[in-house]
Protein backbone atom coordinates (compact mmCIF):
# COMPACT_ATOMS: atom_id res chain seq x y z
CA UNK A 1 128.87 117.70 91.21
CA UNK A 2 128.08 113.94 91.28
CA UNK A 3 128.22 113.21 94.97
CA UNK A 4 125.15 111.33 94.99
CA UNK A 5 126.57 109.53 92.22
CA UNK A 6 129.43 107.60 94.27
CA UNK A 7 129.43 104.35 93.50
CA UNK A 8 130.71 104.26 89.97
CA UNK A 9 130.45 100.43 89.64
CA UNK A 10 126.76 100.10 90.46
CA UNK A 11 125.84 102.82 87.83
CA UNK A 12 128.46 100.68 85.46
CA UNK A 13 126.31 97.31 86.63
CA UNK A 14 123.04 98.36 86.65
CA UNK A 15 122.06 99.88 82.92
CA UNK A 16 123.04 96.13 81.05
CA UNK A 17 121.46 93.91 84.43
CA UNK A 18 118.22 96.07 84.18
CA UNK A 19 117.95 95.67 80.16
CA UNK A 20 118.53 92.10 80.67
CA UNK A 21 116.13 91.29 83.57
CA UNK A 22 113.38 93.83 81.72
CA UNK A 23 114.41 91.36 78.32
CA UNK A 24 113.83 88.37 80.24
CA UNK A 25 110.96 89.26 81.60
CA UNK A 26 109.29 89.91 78.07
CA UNK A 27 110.19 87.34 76.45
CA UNK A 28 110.54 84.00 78.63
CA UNK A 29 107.67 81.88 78.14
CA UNK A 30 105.46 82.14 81.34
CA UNK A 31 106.71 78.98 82.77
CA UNK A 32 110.32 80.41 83.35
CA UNK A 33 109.74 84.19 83.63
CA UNK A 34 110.73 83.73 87.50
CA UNK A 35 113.91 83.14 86.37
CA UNK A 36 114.26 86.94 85.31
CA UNK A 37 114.72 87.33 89.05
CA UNK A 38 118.29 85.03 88.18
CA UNK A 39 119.88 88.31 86.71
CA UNK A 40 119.25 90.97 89.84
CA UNK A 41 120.75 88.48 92.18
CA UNK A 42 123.39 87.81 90.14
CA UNK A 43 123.95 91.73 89.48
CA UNK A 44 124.08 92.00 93.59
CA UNK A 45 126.72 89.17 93.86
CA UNK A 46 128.96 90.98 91.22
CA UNK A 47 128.50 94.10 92.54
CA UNK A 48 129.61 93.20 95.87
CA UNK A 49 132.12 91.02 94.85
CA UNK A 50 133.67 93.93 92.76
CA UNK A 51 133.45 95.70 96.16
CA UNK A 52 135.33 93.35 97.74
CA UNK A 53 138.37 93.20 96.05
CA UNK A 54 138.46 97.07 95.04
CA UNK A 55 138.48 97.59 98.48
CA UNK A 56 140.99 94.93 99.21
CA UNK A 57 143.04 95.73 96.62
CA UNK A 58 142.76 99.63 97.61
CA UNK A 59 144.24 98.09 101.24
């Protein structure tokens, strides 16, 4: 039903990094709104980090 749907833990990951990068975004003063970028890199290293050890652990 789901198959293009595998990866459970980015859909888990993605909904609160998105509201929080789109929250950012809004309402950092202009000065700092680069730093909305902060929260997608830090949803990639969590996401593969969770990667790693469910596949190590899976091992």
């Amino acid at each position: 039903m789901f198959k293009d749907f595998k990866n459970k833990r980015y859909w888990i990951l993605m909904p609160p990094f998105l509201i929080t990068s789109i929250i950012l975004a809004i309402y950092l003063p202009p000065k700092l709104k680069p730093l909305a970028l902060l929260s997608v890199i830090v949803f990639w290293i969590v996401y593969y980090v969770w990667n790693y050890f469910g596949k190590k652990k899976s091992r």
